[in-house]
Every structure is written in structure tokens, then in C-alpha cells.
PDB file of N, CA and C in Angstrom:
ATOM      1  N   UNK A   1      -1.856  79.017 -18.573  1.00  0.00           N
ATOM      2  CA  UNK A   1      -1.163  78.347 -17.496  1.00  0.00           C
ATOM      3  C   UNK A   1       0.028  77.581 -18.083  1.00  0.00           C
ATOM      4  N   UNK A   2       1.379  77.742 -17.718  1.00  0.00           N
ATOM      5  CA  UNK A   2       2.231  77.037 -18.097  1.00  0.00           C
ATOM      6  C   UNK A   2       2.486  76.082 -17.098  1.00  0.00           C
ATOM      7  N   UNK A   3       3.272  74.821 -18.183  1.00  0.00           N
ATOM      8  CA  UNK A   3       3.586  73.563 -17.046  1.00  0.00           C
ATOM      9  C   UNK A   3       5.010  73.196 -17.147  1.00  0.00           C
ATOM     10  N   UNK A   4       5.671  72.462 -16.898  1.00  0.00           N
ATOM     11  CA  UNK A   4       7.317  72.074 -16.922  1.00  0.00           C
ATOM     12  C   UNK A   4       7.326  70.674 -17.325  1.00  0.00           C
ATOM     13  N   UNK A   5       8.303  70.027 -17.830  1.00  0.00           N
ATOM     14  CA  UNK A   5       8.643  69.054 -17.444  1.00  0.00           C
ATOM     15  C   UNK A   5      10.396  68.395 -17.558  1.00  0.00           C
ATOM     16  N   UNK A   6      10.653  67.664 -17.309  1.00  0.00           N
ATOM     17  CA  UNK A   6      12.065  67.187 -17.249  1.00  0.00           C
ATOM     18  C   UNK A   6      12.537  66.743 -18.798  1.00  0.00           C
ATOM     19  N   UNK A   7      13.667  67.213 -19.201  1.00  0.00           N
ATOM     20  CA  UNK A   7      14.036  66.754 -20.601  1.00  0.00           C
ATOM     21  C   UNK A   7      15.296  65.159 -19.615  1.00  0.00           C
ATOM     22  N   UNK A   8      14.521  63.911 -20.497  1.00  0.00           N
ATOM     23  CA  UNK A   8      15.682  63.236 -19.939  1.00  0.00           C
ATOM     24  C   UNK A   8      16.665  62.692 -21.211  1.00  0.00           C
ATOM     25  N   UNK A   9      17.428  62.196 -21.036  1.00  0.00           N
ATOM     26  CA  UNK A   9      18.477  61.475 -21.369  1.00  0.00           C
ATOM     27  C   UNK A   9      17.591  60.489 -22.154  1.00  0.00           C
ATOM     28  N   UNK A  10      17.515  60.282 -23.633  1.00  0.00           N
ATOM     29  CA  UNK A  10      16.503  59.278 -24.221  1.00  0.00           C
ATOM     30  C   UNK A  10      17.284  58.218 -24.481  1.00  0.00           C
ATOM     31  N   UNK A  11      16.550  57.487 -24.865  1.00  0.00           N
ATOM     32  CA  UNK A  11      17.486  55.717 -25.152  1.00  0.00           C
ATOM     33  C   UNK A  11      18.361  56.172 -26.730  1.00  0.00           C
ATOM     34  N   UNK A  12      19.755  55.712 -26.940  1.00  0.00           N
ATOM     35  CA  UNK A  12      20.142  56.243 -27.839  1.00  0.00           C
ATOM     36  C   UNK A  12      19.912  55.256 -28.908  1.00  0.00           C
ATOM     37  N   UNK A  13      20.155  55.693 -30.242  1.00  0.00           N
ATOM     38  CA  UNK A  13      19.949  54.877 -31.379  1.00  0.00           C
ATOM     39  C   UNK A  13      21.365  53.776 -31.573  1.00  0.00           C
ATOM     40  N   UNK A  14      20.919  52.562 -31.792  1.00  0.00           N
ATOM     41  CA  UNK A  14      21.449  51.491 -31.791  1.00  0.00           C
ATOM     42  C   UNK A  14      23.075  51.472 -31.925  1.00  0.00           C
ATOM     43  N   UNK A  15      23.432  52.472 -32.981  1.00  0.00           N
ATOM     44  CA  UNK A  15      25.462  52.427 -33.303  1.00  0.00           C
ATOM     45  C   UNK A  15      25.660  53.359 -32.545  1.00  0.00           C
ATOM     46  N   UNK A  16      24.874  53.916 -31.623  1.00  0.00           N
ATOM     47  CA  UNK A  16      25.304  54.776 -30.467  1.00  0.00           C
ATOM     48  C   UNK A  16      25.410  54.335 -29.100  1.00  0.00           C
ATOM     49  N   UNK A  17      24.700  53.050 -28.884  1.00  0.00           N
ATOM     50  CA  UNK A  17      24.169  52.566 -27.540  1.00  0.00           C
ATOM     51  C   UNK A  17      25.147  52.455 -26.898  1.00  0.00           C
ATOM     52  N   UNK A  18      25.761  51.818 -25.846  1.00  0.00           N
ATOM     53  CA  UNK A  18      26.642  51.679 -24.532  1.00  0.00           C
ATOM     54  C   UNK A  18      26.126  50.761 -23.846  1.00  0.00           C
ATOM     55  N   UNK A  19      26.766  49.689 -23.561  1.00  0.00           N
ATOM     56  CA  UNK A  19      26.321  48.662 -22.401  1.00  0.00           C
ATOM     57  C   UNK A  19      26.412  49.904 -21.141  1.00  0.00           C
ATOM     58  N   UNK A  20      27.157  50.580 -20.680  1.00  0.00           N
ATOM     59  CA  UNK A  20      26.969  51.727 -19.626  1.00  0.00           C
ATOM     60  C   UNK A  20      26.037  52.239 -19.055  1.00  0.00           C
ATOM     61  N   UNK A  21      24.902  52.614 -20.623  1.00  0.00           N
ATOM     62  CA  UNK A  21      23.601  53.328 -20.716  1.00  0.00           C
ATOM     63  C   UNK A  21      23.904  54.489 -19.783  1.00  0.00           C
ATOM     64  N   UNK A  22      24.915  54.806 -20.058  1.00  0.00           N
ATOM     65  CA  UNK A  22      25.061  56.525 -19.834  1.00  0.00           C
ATOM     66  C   UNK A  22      25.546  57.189 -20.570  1.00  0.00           C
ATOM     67  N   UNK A  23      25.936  58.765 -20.624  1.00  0.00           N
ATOM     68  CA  UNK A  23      26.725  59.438 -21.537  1.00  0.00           C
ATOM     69  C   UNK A  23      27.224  60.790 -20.748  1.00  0.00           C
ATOM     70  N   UNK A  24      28.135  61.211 -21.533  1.00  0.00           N
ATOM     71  CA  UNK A  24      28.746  62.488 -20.897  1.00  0.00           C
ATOM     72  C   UNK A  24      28.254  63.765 -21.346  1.00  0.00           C
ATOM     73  N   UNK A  25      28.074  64.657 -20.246  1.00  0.00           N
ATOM     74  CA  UNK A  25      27.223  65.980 -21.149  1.00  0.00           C
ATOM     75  C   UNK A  25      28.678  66.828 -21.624  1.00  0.00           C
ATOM     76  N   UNK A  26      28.671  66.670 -23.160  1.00  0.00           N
ATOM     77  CA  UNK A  26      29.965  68.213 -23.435  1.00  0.00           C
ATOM     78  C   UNK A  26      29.415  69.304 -23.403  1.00  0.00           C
ATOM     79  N   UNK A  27      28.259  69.619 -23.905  1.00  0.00           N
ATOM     80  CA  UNK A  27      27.852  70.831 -23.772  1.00  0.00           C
ATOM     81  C   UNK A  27      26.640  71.038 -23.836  1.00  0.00           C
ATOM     82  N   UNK A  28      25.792  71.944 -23.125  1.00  0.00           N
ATOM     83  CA  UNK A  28      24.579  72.389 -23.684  1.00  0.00           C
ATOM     84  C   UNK A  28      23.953  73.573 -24.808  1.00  0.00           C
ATOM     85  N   UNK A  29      24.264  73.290 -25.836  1.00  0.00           N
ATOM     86  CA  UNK A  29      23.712  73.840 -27.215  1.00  0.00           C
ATOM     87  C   UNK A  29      22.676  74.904 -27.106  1.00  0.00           C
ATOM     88  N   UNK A  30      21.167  74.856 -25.850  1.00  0.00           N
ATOM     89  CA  UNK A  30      20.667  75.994 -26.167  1.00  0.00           C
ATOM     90  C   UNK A  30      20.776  77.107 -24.376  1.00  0.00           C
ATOM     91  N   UNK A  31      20.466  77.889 -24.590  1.00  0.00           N
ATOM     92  CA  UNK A  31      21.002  78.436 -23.205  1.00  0.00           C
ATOM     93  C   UNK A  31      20.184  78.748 -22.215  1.00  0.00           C
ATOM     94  N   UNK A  32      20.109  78.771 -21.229  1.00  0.00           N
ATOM     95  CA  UNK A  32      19.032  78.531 -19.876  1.00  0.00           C
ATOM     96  C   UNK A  32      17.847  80.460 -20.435  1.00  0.00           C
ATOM     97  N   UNK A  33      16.320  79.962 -20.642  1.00  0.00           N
ATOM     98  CA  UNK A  33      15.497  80.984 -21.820  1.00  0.00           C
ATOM     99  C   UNK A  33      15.639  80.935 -22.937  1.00  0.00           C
ATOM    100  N   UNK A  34      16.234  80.175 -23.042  1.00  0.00           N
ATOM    101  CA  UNK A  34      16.398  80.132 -24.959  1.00  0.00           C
ATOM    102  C   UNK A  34      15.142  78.967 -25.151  1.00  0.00           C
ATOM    103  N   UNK A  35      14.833  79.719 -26.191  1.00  0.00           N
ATOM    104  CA  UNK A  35      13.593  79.298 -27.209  1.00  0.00           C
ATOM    105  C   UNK A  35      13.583  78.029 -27.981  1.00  0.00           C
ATOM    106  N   UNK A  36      12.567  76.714 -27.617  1.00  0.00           N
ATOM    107  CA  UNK A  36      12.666  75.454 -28.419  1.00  0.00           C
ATOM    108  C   UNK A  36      11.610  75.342 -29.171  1.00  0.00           C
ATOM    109  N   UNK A  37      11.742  74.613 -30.472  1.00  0.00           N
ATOM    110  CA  UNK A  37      10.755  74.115 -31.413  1.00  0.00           C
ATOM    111  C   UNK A  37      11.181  73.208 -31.660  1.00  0.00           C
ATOM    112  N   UNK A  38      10.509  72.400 -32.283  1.00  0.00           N
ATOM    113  CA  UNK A  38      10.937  71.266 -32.502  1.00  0.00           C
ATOM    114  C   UNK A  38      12.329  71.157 -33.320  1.00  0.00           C
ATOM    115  N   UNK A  39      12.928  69.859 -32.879  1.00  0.00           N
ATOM    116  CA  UNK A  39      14.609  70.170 -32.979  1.00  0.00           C
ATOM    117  C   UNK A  39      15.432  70.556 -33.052  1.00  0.00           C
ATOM    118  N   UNK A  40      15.266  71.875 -32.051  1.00  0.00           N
ATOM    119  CA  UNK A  40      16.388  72.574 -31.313  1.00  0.00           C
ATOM    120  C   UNK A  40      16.967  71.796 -30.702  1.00  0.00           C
ATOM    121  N   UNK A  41      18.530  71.972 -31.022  1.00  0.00           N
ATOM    122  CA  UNK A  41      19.153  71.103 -30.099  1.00  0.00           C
ATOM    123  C   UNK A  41      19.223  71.586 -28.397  1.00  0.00           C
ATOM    124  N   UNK A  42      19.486  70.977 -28.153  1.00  0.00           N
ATOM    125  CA  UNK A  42      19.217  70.853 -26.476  1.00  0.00           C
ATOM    126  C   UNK A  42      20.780  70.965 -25.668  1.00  0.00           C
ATOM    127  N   UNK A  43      21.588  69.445 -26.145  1.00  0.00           N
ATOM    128  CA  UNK A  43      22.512  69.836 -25.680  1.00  0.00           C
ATOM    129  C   UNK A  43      23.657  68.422 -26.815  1.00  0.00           C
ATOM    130  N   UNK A  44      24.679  68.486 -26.481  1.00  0.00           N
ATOM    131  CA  UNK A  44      25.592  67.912 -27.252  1.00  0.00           C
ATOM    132  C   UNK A  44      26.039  66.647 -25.864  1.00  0.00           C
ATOM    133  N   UNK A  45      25.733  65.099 -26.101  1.00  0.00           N
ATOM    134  CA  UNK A  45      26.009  64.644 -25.461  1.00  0.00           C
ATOM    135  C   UNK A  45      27.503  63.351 -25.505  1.00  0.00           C
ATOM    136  N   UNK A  46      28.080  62.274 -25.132  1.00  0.00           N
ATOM    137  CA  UNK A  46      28.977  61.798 -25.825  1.00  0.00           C
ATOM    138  C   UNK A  46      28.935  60.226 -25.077  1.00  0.00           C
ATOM    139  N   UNK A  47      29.280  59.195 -25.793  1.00  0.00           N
ATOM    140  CA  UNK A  47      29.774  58.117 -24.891  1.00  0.00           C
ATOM    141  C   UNK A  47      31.029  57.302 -25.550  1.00  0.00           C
ATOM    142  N   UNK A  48      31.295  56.492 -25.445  1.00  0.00           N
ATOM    143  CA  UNK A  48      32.709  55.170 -26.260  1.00  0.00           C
ATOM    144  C   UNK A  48      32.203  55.417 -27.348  1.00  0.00           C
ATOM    145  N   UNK A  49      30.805  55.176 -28.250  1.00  0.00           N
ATOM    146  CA  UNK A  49      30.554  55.415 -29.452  1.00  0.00           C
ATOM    147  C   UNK A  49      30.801  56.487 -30.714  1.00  0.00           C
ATOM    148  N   UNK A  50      30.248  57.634 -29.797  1.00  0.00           N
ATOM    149  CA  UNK A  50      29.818  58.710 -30.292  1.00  0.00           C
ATOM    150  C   UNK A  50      29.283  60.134 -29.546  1.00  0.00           C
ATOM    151  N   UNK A  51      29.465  60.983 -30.272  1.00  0.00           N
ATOM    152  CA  UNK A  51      28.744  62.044 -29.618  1.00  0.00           C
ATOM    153  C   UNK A  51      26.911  62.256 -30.591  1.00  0.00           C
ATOM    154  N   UNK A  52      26.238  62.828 -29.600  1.00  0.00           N
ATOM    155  CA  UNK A  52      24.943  62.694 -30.153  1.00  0.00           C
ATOM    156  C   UNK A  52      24.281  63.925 -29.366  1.00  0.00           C
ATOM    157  N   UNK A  53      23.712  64.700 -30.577  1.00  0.00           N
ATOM    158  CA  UNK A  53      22.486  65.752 -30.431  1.00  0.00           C
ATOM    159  C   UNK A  53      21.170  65.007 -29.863  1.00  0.00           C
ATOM    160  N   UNK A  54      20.955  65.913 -28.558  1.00  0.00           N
ATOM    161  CA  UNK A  54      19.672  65.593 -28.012  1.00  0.00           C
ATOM    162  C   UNK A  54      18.647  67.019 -28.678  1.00  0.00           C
ATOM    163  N   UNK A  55      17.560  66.741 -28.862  1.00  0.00           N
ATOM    164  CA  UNK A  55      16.877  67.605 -29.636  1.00  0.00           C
ATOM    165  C   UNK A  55      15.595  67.638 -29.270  1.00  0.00           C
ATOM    166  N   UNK A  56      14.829  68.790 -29.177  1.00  0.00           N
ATOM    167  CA  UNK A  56      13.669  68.990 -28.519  1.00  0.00           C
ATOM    168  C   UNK A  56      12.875  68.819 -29.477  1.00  0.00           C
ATOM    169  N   UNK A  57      11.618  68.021 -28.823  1.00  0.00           N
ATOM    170  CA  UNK A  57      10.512  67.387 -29.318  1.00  0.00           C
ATOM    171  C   UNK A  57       8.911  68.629 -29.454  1.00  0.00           C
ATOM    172  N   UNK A  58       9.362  69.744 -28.677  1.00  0.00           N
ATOM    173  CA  UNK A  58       7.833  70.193 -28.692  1.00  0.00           C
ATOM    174  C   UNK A  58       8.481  71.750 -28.662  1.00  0.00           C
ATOM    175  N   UNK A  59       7.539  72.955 -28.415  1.00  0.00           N
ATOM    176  CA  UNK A  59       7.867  74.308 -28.153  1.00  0.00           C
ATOM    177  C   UNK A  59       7.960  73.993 -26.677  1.00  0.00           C
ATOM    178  N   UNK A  60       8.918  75.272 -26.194  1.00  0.00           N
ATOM    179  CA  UNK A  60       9.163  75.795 -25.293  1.00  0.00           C
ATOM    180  C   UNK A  60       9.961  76.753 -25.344  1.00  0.00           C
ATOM    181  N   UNK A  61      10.333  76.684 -23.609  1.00  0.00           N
ATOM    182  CA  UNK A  61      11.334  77.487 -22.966  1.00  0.00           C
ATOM    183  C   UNK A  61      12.285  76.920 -22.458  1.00  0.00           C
ATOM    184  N   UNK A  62      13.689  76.296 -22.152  1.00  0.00           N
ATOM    185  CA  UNK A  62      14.924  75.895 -21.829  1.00  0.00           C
ATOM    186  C   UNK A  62      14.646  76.620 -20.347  1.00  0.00           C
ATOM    187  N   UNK A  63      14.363  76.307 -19.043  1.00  0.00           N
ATOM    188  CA  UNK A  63      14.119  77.107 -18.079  1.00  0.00           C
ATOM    189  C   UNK A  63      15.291  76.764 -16.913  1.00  0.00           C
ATOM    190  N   UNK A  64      15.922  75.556 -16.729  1.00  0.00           N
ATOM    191  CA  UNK A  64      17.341  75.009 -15.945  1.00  0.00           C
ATOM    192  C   UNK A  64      17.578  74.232 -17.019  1.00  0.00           C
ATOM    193  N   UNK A  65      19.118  74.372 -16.456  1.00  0.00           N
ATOM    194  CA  UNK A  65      19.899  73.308 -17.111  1.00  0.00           C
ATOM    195  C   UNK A  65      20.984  72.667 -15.950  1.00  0.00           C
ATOM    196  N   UNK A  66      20.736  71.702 -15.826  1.00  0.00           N
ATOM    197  CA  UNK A  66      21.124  70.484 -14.076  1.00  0.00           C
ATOM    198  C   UNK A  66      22.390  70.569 -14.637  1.00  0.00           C
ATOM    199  N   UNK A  67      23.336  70.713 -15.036  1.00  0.00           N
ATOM    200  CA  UNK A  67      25.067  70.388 -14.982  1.00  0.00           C
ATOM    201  C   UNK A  67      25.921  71.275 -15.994  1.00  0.00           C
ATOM    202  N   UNK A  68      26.044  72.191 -15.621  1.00  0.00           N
ATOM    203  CA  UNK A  68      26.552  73.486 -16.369  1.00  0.00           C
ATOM    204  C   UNK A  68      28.304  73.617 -16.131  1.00  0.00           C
ATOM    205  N   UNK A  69      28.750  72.975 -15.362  1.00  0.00           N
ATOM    206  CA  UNK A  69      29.989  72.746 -14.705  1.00  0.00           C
ATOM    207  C   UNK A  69      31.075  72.695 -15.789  1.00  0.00           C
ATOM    208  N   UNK A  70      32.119  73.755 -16.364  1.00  0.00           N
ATOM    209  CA  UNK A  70      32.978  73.623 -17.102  1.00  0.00           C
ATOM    210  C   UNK A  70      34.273  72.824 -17.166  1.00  0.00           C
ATOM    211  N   UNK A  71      34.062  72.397 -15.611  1.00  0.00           N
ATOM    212  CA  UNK A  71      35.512  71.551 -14.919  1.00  0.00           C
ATOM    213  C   UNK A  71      35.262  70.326 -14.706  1.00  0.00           C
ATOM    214  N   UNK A  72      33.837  69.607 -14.394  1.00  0.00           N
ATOM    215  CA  UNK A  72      33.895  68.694 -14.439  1.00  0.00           C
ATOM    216  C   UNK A  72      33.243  67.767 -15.586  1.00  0.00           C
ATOM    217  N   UNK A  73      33.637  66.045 -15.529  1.00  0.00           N
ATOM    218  CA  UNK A  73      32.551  65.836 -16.609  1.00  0.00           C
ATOM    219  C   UNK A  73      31.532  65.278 -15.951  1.00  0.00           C
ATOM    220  N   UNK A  74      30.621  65.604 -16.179  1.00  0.00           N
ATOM    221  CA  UNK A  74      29.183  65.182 -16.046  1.00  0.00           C
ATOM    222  C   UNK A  74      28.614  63.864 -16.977  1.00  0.00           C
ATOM    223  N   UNK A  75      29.033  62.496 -15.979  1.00  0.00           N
ATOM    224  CA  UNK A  75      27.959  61.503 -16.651  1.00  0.00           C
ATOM    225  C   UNK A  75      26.487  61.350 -16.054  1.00  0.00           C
ATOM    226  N   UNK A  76      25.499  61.098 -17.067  1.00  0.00           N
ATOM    227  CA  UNK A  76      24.465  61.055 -16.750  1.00  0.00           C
ATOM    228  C   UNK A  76      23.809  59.732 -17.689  1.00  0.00           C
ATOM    229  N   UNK A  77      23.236  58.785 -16.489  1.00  0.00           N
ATOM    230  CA  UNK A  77      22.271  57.883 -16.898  1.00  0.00           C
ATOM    231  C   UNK A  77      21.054  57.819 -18.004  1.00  0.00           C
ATOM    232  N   UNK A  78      20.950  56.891 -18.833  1.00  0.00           N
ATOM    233  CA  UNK A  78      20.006  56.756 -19.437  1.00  0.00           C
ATOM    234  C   UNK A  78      18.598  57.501 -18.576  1.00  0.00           C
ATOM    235  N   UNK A  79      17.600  57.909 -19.399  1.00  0.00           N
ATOM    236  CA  UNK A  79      16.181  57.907 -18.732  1.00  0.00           C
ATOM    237  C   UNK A  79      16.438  59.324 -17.545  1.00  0.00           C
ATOM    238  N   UNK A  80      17.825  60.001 -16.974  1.00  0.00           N
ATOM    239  CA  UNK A  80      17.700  60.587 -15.985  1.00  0.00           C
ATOM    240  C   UNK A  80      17.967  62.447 -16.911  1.00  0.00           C
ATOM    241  N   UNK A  81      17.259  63.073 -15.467  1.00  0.00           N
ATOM    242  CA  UNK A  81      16.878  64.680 -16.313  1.00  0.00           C
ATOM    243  C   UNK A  81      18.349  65.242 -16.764  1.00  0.00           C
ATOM    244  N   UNK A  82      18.104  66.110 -17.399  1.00  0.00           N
ATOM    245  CA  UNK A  82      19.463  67.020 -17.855  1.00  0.00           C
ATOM    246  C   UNK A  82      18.918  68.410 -17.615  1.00  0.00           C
ATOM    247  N   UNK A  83      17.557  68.657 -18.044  1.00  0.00           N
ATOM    248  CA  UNK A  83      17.108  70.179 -18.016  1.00  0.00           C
ATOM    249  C   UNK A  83      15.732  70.294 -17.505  1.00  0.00           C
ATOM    250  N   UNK A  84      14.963  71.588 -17.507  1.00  0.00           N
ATOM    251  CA  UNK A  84      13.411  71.678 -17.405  1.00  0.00           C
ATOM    252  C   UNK A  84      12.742  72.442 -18.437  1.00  0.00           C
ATOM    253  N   UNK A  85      12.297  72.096 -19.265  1.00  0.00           N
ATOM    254  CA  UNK A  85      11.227  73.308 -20.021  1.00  0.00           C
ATOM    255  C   UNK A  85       9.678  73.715 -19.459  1.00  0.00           C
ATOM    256  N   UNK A  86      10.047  74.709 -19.956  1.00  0.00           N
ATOM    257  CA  UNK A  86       8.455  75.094 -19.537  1.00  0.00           C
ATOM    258  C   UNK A  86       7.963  75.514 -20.920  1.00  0.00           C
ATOM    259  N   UNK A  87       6.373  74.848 -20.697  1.00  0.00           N
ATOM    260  CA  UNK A  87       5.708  75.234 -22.045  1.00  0.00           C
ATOM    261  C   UNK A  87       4.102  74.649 -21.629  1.00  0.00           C
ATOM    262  N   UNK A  88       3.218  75.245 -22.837  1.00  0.00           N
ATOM    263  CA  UNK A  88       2.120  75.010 -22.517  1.00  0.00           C
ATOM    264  C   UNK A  88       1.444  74.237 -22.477  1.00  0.00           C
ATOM    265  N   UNK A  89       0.163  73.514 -21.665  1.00  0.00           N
ATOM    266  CA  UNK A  89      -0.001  72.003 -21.537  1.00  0.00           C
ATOM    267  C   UNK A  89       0.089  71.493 -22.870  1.00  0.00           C
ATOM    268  N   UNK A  90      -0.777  72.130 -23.639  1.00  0.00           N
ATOM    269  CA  UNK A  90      -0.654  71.495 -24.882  1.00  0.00           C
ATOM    270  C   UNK A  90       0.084  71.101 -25.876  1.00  0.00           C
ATOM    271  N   UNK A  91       1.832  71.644 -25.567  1.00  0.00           N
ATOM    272  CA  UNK A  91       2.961  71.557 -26.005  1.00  0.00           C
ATOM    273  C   UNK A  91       3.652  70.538 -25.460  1.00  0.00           C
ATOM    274  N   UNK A  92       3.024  70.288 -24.409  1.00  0.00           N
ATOM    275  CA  UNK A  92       3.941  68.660 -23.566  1.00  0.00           C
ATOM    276  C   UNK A  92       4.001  67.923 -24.776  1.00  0.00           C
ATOM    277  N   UNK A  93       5.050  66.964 -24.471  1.00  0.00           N
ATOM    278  CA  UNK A  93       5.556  65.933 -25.082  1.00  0.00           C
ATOM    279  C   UNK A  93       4.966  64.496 -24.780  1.00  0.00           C
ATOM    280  N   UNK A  94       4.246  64.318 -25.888  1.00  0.00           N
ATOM    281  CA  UNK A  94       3.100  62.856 -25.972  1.00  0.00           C
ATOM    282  C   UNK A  94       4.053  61.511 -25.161  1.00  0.00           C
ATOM    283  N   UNK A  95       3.680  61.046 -24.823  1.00  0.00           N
ATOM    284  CA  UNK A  95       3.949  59.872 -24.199  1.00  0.00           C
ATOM    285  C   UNK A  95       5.831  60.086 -23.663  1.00  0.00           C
ATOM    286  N   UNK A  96       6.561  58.838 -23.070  1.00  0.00           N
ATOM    287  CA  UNK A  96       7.514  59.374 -21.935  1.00  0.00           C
ATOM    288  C   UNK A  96       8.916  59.836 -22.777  1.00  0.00           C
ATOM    289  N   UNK A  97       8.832  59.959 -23.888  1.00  0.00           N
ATOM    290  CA  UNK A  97       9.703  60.662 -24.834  1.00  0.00           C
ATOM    291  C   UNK A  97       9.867  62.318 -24.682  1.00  0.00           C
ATOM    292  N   UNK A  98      10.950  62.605 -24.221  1.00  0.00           N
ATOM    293  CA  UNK A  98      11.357  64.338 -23.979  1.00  0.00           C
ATOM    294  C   UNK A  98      12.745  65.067 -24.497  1.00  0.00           C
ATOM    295  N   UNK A  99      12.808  63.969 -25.479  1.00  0.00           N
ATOM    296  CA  UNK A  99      13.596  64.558 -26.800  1.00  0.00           C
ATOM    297  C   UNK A  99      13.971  63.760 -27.754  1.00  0.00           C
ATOM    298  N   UNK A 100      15.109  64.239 -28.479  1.00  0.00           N
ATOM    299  CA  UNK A 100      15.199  62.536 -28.929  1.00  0.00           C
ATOM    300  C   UNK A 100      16.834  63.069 -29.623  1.00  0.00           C
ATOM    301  N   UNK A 101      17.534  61.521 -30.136  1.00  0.00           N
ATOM    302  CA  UNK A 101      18.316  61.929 -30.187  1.00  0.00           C
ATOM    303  C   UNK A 101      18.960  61.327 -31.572  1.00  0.00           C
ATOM    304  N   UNK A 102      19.611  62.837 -31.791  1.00  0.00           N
ATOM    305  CA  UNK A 102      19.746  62.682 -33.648  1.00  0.00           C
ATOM    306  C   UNK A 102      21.411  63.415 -33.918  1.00  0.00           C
ATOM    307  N   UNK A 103      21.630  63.519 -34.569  1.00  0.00           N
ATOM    308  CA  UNK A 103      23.085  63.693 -35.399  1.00  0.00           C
ATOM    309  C   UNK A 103      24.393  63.279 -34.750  1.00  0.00           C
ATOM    310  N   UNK A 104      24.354  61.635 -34.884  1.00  0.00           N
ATOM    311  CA  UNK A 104      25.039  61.168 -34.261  1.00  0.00           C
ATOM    312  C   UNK A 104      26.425  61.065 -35.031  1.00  0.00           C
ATOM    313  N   UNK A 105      27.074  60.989 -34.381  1.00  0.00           N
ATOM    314  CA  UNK A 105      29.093  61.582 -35.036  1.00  0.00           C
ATOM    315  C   UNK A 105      29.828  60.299 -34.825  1.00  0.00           C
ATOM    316  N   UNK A 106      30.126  59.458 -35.153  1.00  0.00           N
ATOM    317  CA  UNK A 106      30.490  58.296 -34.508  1.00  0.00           C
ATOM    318  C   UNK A 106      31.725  58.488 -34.539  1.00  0.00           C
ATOM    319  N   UNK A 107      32.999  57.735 -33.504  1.00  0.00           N
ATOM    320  CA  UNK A 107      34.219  57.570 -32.943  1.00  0.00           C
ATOM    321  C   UNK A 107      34.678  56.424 -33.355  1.00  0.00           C
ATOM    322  N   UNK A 108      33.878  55.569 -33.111  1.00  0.00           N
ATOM    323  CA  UNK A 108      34.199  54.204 -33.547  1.00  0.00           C
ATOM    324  C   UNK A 108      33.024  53.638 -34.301  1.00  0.00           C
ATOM    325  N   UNK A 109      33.096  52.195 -34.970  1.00  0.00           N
ATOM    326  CA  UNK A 109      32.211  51.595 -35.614  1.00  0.00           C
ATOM    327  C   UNK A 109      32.301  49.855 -34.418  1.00  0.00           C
ATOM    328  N   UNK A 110      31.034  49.646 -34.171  1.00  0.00           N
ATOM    329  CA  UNK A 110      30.634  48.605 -33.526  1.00  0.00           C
ATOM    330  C   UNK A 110      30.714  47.396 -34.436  1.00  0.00           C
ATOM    331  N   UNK A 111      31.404  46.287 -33.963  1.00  0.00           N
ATOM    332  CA  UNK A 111      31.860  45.487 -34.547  1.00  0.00           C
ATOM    333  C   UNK A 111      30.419  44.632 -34.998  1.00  0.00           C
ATOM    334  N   UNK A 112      30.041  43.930 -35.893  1.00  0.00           N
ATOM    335  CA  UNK A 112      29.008  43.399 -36.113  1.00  0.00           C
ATOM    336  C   UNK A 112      29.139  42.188 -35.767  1.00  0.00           C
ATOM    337  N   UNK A 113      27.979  41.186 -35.003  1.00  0.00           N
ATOM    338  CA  UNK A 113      27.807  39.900 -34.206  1.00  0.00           C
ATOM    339  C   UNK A 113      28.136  39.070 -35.426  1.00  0.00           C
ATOM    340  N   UNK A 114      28.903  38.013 -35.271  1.00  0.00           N
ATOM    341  CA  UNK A 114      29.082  36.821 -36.052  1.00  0.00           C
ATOM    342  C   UNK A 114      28.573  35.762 -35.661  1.00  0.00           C
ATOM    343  N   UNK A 115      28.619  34.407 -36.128  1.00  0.00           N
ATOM    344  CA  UNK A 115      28.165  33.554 -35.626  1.00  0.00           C
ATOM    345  C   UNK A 115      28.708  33.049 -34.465  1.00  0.00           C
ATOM    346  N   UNK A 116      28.199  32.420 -33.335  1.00  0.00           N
ATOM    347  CA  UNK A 116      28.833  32.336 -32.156  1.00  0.00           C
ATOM    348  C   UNK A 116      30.109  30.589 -32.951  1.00  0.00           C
ATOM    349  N   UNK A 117      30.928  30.921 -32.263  1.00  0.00           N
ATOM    350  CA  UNK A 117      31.934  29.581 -31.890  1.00  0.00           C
ATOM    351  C   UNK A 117      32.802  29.560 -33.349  1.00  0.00           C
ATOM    352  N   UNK A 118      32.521  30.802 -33.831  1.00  0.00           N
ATOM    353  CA  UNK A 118      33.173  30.503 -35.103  1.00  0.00           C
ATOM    354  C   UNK A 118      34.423  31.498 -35.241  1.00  0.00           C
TER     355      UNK A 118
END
């Protein structure tokens, strides 16, 4: 019996973050049936920071992909879906983590907090 679930948008790693907590999809990396194992990339995402590989956490199948649109850009919220895999119960992804996100390219460097009033 196969099951689905939603790949979302994961919280990004810290020199990537965005007060926004969104990002722009540039592209999706694997193609609607294409085959995941663990860290296949998923799709290529971007914000003010950086661009950042979202990367699959378990086996599957890539079964939709929600914003395929070459003309427009597609921002998408923290926590909200981008795709669906299908795979077997036992391949779900442990707790509310459904990818994660790694090879981050940075644009800029985030200024580091100083002491306040100084």
C-alpha cells in the first residue's frame, strides 16, 4: 500500500533565514516520477540570503510538483507544500520534517549582532 505526503518548505539554516520566512522556487531539480533517496535534491530554492537545496529525507516517488510556472516567480512560505511524494508507509518521514535543507550558496553575508547602543 502506498501513502503520500506533502514535501514542505523546511525552516532554513540560520545564514540563510529571512525575517520574510519565505523563499522563491527557481527551480525544481528532480522531475514529476523521478526517483528519491535520501538527498536527492528536490528543488533549488532562493531568498535575500541565498539560494538553498531542499533535499529529500526518505525514498520515494516525486508524484506533483505545485508551481512549475516558467514565467512567474513563485514565493512560497515557510512550513507550506511545494510537492507530493509517494512512498511506502514505512518510508514516511519521522516526525514533521519533509526535507531538509542543505547546500546553501550565499549572496550576501549577515551582518553579525553587536552590542546594542554602541
Amino acid at each position: 500500500m502506498m501513502i503520500y505526503y506533502f514535501v514542505r518548505v523546511p525552516e532554513l539554516p540560520p545564514e540563510a533565514s529571512h525575517q520574510s520566512r519565505s523563499v522563491e522556487i527557481v527551480r525544481y531539480l528532480t522531475p514529476e516520477r523521478g526517483a528519491l533517496v535520501p538527498g536527492t535534491p528536490i528543488a533549488l530554492v532562493r531568498n535575500w540570503w541565498a539560494d538553498i537545496e531542499l533535499r529529500s529525507l526518505t525514498v520515494g516517488t516525486l508524484s506533483k510538483r505545485f508551481f512549475d510556472s516558467p514565467v512567474m516567480k513563485t514565493h512560497v512560505r515557510i512550513g507550506e507544500p511545494i510537492a507530493i511524494v509517494n512512498c511506502e508507509p514505512d518510508d514516511r518521514p519521522a516526525g514533521e520534517a519533509t526535507c531538509t535543507a542543505t547546500g546553501v550558496l550565499a549572496h550576501r553575508v549577515k551582518p553579525k549582532a553587536g552590542p546594542r547602543g554602541a
